[in-house]
N, C-alpha and C. Protein backbone atom coordinates (compact mmCIF):
# COMPACT_ATOMS: atom_id res chain seq x y z
N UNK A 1 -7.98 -17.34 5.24
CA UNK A 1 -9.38 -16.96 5.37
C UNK A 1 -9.92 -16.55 4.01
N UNK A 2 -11.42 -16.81 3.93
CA UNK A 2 -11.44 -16.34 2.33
C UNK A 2 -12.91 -15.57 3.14
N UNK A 3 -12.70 -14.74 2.09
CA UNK A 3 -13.80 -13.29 2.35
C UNK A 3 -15.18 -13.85 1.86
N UNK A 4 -16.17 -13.29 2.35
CA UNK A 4 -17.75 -14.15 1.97
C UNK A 4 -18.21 -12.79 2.37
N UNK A 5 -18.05 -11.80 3.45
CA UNK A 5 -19.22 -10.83 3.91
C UNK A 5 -18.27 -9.65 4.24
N UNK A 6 -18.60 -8.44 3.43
CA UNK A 6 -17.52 -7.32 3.39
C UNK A 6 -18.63 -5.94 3.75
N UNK A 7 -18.18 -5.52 5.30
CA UNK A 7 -18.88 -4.30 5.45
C UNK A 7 -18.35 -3.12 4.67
N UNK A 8 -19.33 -2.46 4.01
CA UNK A 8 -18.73 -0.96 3.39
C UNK A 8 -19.29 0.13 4.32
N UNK A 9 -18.52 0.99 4.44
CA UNK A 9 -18.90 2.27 5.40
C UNK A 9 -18.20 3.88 4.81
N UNK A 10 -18.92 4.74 4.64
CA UNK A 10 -19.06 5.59 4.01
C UNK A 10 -20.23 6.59 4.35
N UNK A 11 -20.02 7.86 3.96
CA UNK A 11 -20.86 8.76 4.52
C UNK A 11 -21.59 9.37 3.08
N UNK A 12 -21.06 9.50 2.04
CA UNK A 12 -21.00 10.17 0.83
C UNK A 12 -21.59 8.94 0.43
N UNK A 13 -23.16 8.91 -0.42
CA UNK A 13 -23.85 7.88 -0.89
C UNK A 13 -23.23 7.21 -2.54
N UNK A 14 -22.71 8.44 -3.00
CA UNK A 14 -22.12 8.03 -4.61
C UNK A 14 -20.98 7.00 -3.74
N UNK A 15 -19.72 7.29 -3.18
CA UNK A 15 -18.86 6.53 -3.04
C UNK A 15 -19.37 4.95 -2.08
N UNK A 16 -20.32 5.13 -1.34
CA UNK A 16 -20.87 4.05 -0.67
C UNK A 16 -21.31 2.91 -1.82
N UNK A 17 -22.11 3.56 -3.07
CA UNK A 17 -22.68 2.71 -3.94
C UNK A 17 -21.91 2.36 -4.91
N UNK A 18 -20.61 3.06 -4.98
CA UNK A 18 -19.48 2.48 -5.97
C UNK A 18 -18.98 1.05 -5.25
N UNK A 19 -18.28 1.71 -4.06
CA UNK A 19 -17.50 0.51 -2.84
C UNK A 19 -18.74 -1.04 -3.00
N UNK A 20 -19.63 -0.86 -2.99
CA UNK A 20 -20.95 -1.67 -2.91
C UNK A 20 -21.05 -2.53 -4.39
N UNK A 21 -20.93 -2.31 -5.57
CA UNK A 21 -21.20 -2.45 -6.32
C UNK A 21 -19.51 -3.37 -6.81
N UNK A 22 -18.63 -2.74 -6.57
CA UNK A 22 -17.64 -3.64 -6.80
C UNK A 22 -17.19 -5.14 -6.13
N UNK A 23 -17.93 -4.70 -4.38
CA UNK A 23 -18.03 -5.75 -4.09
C UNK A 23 -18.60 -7.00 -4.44
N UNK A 24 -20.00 -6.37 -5.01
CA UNK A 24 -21.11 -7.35 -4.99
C UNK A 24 -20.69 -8.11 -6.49
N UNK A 25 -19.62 -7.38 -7.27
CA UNK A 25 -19.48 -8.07 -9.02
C UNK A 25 -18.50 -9.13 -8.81
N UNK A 26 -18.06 -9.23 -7.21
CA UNK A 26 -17.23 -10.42 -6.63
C UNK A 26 -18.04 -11.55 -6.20
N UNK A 27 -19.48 -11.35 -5.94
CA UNK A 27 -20.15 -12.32 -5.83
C UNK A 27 -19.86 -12.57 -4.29
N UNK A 28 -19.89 -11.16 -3.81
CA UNK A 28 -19.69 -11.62 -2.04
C UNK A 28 -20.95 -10.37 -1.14
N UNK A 29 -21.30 -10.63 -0.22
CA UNK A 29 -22.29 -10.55 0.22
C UNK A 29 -21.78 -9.21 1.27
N UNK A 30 -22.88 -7.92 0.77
CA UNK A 30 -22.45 -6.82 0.88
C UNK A 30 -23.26 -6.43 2.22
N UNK A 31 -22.47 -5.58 3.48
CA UNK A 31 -23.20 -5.04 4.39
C UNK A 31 -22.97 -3.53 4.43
N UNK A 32 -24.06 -2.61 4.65
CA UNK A 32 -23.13 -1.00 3.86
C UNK A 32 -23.98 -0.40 5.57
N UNK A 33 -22.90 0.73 5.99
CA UNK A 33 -23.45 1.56 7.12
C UNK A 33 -22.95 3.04 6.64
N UNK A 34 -23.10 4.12 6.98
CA UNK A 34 -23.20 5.22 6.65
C UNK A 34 -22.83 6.16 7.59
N UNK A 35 -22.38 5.91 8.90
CA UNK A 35 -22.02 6.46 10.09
C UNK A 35 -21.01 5.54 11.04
N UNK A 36 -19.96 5.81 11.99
CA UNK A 36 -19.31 5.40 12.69
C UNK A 36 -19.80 4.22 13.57
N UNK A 37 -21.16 4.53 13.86
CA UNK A 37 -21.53 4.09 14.89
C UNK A 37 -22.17 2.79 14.17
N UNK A 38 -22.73 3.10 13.52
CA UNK A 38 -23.94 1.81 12.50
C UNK A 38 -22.95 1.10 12.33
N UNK A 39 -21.56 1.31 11.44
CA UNK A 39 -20.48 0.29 11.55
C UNK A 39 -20.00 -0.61 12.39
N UNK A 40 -20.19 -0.15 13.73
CA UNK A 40 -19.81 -0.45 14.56
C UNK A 40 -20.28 -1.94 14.93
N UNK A 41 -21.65 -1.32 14.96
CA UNK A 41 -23.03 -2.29 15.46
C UNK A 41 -22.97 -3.53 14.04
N UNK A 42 -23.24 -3.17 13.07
CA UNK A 42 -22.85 -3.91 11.86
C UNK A 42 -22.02 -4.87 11.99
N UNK A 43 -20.96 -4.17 12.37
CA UNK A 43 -18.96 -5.14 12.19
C UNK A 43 -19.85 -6.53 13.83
N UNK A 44 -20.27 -5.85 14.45
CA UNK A 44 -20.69 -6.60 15.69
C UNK A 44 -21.64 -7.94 15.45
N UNK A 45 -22.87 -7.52 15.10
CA UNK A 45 -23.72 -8.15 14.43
C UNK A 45 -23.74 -8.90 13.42
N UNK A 46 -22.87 -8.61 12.32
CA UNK A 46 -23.01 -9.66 11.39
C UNK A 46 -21.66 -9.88 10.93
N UNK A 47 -20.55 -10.10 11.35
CA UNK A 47 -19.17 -10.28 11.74
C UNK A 47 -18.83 -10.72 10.14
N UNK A 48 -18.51 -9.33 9.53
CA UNK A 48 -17.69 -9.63 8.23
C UNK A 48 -16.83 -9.90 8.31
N UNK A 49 -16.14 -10.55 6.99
CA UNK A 49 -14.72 -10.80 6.67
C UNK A 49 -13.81 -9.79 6.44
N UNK A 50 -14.17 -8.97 6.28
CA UNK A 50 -13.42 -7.82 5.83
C UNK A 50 -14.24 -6.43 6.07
N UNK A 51 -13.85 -5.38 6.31
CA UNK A 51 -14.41 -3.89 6.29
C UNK A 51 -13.57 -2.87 5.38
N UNK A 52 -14.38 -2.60 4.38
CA UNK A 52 -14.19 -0.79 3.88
C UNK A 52 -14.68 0.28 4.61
N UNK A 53 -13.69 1.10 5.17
CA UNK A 53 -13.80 1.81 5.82
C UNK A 53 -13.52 3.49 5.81
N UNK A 54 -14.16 4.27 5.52
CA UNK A 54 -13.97 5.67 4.80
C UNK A 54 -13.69 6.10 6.24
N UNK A 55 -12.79 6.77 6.07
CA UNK A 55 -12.08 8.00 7.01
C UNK A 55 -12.58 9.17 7.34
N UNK A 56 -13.28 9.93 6.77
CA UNK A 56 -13.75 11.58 7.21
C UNK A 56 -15.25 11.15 6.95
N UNK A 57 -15.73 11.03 7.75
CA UNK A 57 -17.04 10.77 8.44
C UNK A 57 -17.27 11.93 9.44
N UNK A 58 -18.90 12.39 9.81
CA UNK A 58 -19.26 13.35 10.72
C UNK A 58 -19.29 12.72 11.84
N UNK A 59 -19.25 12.96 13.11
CA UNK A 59 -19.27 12.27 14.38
C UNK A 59 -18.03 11.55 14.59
N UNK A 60 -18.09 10.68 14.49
CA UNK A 60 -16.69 9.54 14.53
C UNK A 60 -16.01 8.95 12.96
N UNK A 61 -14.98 9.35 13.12
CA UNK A 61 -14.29 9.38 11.83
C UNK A 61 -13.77 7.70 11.77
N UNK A 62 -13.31 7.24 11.01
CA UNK A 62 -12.51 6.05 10.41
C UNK A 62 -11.94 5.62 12.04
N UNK A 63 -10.97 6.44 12.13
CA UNK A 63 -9.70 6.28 13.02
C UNK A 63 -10.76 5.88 14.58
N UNK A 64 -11.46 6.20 14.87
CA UNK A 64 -12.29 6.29 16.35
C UNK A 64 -13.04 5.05 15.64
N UNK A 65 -13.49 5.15 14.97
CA UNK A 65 -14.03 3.07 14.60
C UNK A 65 -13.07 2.15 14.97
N UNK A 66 -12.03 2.23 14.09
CA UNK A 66 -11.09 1.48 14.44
C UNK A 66 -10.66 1.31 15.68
N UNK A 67 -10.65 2.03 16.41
CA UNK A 67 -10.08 1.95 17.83
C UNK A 67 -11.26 1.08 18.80
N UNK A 68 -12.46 1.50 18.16
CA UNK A 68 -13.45 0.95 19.11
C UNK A 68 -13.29 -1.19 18.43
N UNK A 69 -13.34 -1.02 17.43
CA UNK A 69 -13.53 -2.26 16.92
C UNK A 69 -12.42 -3.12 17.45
N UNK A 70 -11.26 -2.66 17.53
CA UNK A 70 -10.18 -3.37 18.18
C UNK A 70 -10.29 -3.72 19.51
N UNK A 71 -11.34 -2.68 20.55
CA UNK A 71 -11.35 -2.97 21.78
C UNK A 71 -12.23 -3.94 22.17
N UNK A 72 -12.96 -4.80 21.07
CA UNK A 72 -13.89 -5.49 21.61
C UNK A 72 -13.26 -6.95 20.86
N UNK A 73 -13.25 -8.22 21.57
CA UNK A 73 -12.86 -9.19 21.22
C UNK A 73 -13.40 -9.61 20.07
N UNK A 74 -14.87 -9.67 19.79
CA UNK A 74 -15.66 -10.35 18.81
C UNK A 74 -15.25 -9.55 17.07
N UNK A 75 -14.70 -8.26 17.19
CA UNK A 75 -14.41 -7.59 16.15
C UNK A 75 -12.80 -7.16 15.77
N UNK A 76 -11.91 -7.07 17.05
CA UNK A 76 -10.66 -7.22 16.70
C UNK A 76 -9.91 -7.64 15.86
N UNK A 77 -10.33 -8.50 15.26
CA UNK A 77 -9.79 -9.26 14.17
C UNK A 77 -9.93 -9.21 12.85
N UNK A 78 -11.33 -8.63 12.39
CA UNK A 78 -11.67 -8.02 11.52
C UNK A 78 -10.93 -7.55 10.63
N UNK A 79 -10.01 -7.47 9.04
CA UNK A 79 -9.00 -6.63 8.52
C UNK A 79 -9.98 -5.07 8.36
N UNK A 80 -9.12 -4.23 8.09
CA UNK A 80 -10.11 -2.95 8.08
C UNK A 80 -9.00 -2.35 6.97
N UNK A 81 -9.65 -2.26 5.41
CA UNK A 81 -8.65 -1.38 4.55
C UNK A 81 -9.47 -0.03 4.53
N UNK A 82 -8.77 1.36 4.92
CA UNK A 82 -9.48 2.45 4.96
C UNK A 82 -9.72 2.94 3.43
N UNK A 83 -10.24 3.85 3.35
CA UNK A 83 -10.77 4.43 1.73
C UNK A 83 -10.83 5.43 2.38
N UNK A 84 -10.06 6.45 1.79
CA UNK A 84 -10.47 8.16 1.67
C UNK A 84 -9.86 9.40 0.68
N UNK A 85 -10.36 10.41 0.41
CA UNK A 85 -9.38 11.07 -0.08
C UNK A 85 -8.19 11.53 0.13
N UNK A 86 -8.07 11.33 1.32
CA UNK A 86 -6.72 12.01 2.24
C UNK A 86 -6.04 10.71 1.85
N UNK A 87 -4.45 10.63 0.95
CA UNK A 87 -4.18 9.48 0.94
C UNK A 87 -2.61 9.57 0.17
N UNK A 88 -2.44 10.74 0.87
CA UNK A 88 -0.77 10.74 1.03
C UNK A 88 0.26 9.97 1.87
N UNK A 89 1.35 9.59 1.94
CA UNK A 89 1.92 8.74 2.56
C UNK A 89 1.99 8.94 4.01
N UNK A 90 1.75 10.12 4.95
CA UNK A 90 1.65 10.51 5.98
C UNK A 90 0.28 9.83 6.25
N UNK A 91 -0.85 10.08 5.49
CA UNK A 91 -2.28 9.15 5.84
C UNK A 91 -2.06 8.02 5.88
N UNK A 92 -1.29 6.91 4.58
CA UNK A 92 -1.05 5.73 4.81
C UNK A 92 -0.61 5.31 5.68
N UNK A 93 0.50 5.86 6.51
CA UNK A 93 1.12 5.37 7.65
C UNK A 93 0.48 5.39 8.86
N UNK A 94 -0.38 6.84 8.71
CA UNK A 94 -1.69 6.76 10.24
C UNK A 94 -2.58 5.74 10.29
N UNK A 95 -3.18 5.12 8.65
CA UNK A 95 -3.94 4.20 8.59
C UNK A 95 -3.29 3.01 9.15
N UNK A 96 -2.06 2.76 8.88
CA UNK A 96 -1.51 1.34 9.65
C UNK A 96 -1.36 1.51 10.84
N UNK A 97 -0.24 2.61 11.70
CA UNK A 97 -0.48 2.82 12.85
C UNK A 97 -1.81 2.56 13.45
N UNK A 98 -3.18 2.91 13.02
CA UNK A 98 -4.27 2.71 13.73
C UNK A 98 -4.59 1.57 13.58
N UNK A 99 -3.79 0.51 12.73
CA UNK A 99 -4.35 -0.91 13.15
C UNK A 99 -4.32 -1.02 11.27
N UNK A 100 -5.00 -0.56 10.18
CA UNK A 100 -5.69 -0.79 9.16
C UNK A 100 -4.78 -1.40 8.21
N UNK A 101 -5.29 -2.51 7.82
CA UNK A 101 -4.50 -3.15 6.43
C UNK A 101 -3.82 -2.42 5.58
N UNK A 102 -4.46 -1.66 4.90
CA UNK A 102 -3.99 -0.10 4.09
C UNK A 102 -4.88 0.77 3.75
N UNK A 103 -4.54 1.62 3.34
CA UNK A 103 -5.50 3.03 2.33
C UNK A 103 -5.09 3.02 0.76
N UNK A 104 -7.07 2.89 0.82
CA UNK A 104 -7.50 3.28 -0.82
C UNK A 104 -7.87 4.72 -1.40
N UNK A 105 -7.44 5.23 -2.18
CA UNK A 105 -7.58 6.70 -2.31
C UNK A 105 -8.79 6.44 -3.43
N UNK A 106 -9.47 7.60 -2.84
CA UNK A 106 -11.16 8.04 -3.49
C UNK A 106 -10.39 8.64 -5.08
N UNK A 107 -11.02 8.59 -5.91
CA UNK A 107 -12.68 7.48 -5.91
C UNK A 107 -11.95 6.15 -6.29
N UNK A 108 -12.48 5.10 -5.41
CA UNK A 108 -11.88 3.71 -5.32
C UNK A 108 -11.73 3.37 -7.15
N UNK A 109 -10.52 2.74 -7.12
CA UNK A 109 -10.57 1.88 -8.57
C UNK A 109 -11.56 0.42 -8.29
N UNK A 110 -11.91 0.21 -9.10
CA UNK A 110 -12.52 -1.30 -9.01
C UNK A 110 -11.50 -2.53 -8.71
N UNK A 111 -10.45 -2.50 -9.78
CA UNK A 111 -9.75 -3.67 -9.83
C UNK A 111 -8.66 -3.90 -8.66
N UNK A 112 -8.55 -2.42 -7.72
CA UNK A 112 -7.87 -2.61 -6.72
C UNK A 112 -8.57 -2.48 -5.48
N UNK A 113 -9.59 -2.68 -5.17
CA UNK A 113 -10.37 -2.92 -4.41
C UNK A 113 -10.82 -5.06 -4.71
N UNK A 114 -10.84 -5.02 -5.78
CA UNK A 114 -10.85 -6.69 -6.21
C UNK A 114 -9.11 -7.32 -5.42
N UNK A 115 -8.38 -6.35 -6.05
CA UNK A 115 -6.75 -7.19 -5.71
C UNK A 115 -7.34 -6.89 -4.18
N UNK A 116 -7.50 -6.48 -3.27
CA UNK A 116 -7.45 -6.02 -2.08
C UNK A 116 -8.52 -6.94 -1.14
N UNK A 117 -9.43 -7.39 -1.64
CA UNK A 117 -10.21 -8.47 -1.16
C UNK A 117 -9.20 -9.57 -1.64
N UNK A 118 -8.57 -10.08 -2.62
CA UNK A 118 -7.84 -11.08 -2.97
C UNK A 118 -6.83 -11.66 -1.80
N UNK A 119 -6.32 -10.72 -0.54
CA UNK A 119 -5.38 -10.65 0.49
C UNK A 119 -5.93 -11.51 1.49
N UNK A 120 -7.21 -11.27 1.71
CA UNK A 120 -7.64 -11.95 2.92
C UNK A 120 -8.44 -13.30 2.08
């Protein structure tokens, strides 16, 4: 599969417009939500190739996206690499357990967020 449309999701506007900006210097076509739920509807609606997905969000965190996105056929499939500060090896392993490709620890590097779209 090659990546063309990468949702970013994030609550914190500096890290939303970093995640955003690295995408877009890939020349791939950026969808950004700011809450659990907008993601949701987003990942639904305009069925990216890939999702960045920040973890400590107000309302529904990372982990409760993920769970919802998996339960619906049209988004299941979706890769989902999480981004957060929490990103000790105990987080990495919750991030896979919950389904997620891997975890990027804040504040995202550029060039591994590039290697990391390179996967799918």
């Amino acid at each position: 599969m090659t990546v063309h449309k990468v949702l970013c999701v994030d609550d914190a506007a500096a890290d939303l417009s970093l995640i955003q900006k690295v995408v877009s210097s890939a020349n791939l076509n950026v969808i950004s939500a700011t809450n659990g739920r907008d993601a949701i509807q987003r990942a639904k609606t305009e069925k990216p190739d890939l999702i960045f997905l920040d973890i400590l969000m107000p309302d529904m965190d990372g982990f409760a996206v993920m769970r919802e996105l998996q339960k619906d056929p049209a988004t299941k499939d979706i890769p989902v690499v999480f981004i957060s500060s929490k990103s000790q090896k105990s987080d990495q392993m919750w991030a896979k357990m919950q389904g997620g490709k891997g975890l990027l620890p804040k504040p995202v590097n550029p060039e591994v967020v590039l290697e990391e779209i390179k996967k799918y």
